[in-house]
N, C-alpha and C. Protein backbone atom coordinates (compact mmCIF):
# COMPACT_ATOMS: atom_id res chain seq x y z
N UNK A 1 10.76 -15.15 1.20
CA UNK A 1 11.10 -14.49 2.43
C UNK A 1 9.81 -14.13 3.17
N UNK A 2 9.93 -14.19 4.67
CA UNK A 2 8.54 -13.49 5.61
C UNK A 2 9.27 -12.51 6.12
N UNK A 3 7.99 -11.59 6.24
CA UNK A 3 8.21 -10.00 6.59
C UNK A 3 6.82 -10.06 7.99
N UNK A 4 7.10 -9.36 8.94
CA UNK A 4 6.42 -9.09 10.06
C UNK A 4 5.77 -7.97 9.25
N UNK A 5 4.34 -7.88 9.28
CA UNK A 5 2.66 -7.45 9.22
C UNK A 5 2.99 -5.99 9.15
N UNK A 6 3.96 -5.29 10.19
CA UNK A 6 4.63 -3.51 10.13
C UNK A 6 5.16 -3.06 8.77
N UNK A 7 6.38 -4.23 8.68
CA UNK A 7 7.19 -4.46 7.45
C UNK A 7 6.14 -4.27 6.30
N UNK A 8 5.23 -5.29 5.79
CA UNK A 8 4.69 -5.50 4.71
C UNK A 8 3.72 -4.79 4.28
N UNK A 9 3.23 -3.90 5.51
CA UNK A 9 2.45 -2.51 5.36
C UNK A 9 2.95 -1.28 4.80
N UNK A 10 4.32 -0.80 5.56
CA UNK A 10 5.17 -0.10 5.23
C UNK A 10 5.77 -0.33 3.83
N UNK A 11 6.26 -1.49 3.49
CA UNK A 11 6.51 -1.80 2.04
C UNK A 11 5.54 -1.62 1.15
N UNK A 12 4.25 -1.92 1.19
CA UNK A 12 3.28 -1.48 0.16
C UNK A 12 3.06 -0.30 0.34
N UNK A 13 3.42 0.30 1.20
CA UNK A 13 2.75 2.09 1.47
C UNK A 13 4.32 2.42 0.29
N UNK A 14 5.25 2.04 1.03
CA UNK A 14 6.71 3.03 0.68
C UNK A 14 6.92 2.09 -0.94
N UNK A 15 7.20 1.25 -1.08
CA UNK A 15 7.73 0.44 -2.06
C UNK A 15 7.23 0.02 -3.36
N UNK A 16 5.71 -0.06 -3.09
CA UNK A 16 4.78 -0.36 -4.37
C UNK A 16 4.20 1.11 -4.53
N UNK A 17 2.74 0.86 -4.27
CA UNK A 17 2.75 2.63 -4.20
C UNK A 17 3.31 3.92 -4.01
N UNK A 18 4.21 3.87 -3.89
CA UNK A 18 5.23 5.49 -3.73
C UNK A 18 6.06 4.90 -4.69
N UNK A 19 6.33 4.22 -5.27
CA UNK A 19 7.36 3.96 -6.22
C UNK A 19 7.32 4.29 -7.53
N UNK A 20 7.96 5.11 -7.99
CA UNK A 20 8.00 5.56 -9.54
C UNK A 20 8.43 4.70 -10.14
N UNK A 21 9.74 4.08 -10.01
CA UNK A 21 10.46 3.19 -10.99
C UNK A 21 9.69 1.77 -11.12
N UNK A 22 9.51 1.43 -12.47
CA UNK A 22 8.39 0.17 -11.80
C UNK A 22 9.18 -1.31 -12.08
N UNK A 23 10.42 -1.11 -12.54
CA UNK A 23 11.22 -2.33 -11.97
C UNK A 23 11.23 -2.62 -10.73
N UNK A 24 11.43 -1.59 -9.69
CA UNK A 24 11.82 -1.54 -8.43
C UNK A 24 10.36 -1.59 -7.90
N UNK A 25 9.40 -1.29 -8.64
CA UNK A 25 7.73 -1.24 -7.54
C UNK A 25 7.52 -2.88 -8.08
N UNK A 26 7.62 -3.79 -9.09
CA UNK A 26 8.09 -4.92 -9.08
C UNK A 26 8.44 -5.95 -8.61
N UNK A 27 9.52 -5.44 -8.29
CA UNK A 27 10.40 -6.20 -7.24
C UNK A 27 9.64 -6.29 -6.10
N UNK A 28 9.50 -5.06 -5.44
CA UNK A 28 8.78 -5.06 -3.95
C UNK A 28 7.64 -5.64 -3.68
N UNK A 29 6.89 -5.55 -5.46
CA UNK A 29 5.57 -6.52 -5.37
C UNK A 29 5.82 -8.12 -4.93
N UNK A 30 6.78 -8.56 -6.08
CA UNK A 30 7.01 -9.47 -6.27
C UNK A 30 7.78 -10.44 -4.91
N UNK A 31 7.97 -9.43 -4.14
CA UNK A 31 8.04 -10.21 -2.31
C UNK A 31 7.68 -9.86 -1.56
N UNK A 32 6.74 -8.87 -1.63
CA UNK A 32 5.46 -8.87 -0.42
C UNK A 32 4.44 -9.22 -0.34
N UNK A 33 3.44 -9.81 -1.65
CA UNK A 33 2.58 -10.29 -1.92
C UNK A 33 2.26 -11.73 -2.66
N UNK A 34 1.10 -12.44 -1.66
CA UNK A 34 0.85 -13.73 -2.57
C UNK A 34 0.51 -13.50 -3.79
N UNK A 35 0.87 -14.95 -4.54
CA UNK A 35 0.50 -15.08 -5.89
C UNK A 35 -0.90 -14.48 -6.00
N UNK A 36 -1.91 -14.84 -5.43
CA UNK A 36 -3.45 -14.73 -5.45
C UNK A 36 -3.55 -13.29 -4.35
N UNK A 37 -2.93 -12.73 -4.21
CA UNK A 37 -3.19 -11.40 -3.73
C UNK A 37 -4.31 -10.97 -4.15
N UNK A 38 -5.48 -9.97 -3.22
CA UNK A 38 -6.37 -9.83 -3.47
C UNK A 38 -6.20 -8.13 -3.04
N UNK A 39 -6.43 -6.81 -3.88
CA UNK A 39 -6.33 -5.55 -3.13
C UNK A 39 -7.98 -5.27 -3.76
N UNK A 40 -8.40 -4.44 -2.54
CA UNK A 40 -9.21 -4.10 -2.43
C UNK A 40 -9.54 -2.13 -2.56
N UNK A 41 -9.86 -1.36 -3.68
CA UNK A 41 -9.85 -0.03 -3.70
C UNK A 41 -11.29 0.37 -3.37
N UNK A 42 -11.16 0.59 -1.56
CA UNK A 42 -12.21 1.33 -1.36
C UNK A 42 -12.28 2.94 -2.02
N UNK A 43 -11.79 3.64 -2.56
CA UNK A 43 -12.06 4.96 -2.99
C UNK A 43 -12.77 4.90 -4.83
N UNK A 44 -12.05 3.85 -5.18
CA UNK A 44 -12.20 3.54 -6.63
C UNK A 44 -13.60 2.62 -6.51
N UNK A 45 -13.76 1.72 -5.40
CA UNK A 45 -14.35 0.45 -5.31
C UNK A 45 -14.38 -0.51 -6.44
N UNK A 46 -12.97 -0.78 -6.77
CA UNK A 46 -12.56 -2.14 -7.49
C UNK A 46 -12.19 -3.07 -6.59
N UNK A 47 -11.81 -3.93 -7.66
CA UNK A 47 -11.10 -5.48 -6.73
C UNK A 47 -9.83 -5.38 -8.35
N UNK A 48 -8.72 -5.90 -7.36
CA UNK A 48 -7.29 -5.98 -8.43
C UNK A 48 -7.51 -7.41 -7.95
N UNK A 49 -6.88 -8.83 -8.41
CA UNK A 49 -6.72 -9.70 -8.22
C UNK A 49 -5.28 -10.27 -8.95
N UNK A 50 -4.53 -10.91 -8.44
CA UNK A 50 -3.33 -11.23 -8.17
C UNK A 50 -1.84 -10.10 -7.86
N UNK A 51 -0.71 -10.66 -7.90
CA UNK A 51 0.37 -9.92 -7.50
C UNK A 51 0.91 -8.67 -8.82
N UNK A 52 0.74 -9.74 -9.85
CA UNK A 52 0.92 -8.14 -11.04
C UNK A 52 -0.20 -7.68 -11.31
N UNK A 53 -1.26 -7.83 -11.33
CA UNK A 53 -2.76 -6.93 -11.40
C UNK A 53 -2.47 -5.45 -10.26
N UNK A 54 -2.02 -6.15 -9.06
CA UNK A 54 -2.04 -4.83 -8.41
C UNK A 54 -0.82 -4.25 -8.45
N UNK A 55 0.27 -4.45 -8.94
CA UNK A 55 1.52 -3.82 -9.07
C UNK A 55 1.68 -2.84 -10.42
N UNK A 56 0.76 -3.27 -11.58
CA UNK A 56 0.28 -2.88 -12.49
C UNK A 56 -0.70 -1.42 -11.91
N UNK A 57 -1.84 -1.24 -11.11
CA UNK A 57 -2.46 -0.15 -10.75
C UNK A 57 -1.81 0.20 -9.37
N UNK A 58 -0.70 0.13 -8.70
CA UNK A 58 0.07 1.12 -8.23
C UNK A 58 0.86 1.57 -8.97
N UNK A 59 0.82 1.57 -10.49
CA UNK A 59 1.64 2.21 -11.17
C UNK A 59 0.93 3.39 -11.82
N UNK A 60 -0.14 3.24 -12.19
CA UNK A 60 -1.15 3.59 -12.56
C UNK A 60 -1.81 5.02 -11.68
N UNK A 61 -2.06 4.30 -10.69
CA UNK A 61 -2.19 5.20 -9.65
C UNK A 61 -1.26 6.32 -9.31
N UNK A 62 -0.01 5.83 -9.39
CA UNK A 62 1.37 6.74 -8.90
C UNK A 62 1.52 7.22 -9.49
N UNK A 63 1.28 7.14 -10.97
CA UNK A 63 1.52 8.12 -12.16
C UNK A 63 0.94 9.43 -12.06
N UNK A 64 -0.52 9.41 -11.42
CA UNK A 64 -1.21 10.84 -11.03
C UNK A 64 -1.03 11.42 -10.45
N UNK A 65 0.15 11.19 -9.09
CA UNK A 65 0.77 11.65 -8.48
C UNK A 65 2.12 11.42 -8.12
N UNK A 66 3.41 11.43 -8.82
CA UNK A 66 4.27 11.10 -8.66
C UNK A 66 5.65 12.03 -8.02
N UNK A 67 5.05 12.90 -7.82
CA UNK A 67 5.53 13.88 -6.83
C UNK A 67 5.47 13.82 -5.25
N UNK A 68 4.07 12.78 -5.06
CA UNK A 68 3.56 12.94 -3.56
C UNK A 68 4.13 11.68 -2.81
N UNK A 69 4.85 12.20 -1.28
CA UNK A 69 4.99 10.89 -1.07
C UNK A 69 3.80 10.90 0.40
N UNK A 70 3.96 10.06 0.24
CA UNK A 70 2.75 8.91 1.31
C UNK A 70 3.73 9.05 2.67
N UNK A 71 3.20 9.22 4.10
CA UNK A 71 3.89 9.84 5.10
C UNK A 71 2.86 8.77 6.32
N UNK A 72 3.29 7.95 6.94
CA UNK A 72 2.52 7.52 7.66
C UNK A 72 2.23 8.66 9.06
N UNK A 73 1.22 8.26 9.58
CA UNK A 73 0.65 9.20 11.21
C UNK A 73 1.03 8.61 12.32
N UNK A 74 0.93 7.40 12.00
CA UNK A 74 2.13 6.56 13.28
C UNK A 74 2.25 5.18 13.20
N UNK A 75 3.23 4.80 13.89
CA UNK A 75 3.30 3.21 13.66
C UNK A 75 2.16 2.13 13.00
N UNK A 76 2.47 1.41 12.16
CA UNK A 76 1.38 0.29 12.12
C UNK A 76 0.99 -0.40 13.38
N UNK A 77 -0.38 -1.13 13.14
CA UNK A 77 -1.07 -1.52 14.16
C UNK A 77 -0.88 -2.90 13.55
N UNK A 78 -0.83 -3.98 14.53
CA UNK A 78 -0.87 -5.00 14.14
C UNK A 78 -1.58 -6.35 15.13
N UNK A 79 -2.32 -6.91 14.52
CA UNK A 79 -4.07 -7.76 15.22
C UNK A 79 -3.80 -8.99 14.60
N UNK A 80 -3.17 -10.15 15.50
CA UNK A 80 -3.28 -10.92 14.58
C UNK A 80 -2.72 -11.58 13.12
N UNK A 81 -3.50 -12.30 12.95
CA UNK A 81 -3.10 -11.65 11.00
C UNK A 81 -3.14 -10.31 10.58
N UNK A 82 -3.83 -9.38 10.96
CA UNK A 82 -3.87 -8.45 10.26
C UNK A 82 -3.16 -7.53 10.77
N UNK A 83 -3.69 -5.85 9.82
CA UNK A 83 -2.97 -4.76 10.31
C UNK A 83 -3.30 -3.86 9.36
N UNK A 84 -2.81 -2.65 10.21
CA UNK A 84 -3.31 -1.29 9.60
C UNK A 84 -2.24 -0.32 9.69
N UNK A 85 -2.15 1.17 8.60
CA UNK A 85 -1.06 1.84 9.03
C UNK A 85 -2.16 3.15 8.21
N UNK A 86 -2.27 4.05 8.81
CA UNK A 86 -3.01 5.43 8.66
C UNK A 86 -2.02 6.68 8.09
N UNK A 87 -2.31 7.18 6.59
CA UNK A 87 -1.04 7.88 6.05
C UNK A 87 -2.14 9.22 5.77
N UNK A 88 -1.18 9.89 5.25
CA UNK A 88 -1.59 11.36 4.39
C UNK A 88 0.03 11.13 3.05
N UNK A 89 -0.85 11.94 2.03
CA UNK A 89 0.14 12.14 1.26
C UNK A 89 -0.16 13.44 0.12
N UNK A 90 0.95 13.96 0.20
CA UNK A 90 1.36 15.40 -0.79
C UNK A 90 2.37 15.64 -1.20
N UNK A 91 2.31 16.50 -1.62
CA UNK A 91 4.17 16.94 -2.17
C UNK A 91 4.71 17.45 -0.67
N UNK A 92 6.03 17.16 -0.67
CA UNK A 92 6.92 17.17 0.44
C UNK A 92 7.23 18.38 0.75
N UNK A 93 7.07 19.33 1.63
CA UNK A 93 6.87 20.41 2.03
C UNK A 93 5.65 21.28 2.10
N UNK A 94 4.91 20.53 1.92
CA UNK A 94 3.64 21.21 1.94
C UNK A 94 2.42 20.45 2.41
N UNK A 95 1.14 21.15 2.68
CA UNK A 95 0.26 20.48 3.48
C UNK A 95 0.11 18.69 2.64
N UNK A 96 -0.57 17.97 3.20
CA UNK A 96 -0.65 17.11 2.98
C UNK A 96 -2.15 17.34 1.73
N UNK A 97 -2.45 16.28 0.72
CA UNK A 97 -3.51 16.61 0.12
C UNK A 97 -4.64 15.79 -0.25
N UNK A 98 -4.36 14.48 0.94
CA UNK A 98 -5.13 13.52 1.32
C UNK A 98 -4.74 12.51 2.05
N UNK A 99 -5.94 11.80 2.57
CA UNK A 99 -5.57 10.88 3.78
C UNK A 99 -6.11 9.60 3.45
N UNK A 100 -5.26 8.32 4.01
CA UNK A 100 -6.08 7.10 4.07
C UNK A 100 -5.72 6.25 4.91
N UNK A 101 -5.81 4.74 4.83
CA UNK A 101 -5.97 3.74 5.95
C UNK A 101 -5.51 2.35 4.94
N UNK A 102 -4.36 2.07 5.08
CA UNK A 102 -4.15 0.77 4.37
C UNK A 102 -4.48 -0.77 5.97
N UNK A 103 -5.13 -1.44 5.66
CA UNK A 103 -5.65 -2.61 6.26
C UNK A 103 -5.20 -3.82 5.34
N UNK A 104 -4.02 -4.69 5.87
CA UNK A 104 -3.87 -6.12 5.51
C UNK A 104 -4.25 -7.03 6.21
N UNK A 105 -4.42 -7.77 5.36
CA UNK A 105 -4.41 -9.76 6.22
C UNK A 105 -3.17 -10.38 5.39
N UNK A 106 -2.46 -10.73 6.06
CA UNK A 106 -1.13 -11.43 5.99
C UNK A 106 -0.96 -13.20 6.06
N UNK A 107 -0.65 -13.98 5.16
CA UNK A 107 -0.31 -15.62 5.66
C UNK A 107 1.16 -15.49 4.73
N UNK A 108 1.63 -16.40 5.79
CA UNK A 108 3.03 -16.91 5.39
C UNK A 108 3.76 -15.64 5.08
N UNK A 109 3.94 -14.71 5.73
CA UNK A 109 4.54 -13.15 5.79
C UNK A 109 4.54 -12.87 4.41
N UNK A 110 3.38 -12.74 3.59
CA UNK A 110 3.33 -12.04 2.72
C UNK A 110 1.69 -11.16 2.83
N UNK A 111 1.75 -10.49 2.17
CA UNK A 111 0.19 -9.96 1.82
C UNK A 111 -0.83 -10.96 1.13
N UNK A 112 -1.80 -10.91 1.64
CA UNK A 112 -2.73 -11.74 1.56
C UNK A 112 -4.15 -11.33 0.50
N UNK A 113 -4.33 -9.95 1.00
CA UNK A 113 -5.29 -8.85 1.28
C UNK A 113 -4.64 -7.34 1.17
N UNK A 114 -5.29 -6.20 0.94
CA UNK A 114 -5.08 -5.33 0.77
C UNK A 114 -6.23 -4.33 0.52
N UNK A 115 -6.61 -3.62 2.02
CA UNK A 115 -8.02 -3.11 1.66
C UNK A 115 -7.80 -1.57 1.94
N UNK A 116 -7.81 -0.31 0.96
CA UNK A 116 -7.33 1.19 0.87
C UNK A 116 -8.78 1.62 1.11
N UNK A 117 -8.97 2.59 2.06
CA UNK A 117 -9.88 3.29 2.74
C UNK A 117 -9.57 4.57 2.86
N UNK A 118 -10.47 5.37 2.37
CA UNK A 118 -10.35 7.21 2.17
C UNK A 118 -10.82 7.66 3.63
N UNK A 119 -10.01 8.45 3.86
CA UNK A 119 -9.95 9.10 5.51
C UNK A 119 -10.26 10.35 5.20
N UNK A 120 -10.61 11.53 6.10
CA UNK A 120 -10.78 12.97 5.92
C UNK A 120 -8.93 13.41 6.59
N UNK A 121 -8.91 14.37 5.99
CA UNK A 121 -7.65 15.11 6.80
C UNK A 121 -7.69 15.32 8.28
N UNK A 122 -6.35 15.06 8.71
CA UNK A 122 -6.14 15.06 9.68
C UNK A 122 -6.47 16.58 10.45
């Protein structure tokens, strides 16, 4: 299936990463991203390489916070191949307890790329 660049941003923000259940963060991997998916952790500064490498450390990741959900600041931006969507995330009712910047490059409406960038609070 192809997903428009908004879609496939929003799905890795909401679907992989915010996802506890990891059948279901799985699944969402497993059709938003190429085989050779490449994510990029600017805060960590790793490289994940392929579609279960990084579905594997959004699990990982989510585990440290699995209370918080991820809240975008406004619509994705979308350039092209690429695109961006600017979030904060905390526990739900309360201030937010960090911010970031997810940036894709997209072919054949899947994720291509995946580059997470640490923002200051809004």
């Amino acid at each position: 299936m192809s997903y428009s660049i908004s879609t496939l941003l929003l799905c890795n923000l909401h679907d992989v990463f915010g996802e506890n259940d990891a059948a279901r963060r799985q699944r969402a991997g497993d059709e938003i991203y190429a085989d050779d998916c490449v994510f990029y952790d600017g805060i960590g500064k790793n490289v994940y390489r392929g579609r279960d490498e990084i579905v594997r450390v959004a699990g990982v990741i989510r585990a440290t916070h699995p209370d918080f959900r991820y809240q975008p600041l406004a619509d994705p931006v979308e350039a092209g191949n690429g695109g961006r969507v600017e979030w904060v995330s905390g526990r739900p009712g309360e201030a937010p307890e960090y911010a970031g910047t997810d940036f894709i490059i997209a072919r054949d409406g899947r994720i291509a790329a995946v580059y997470l960038f640490s923002d200051k609070l809004p």
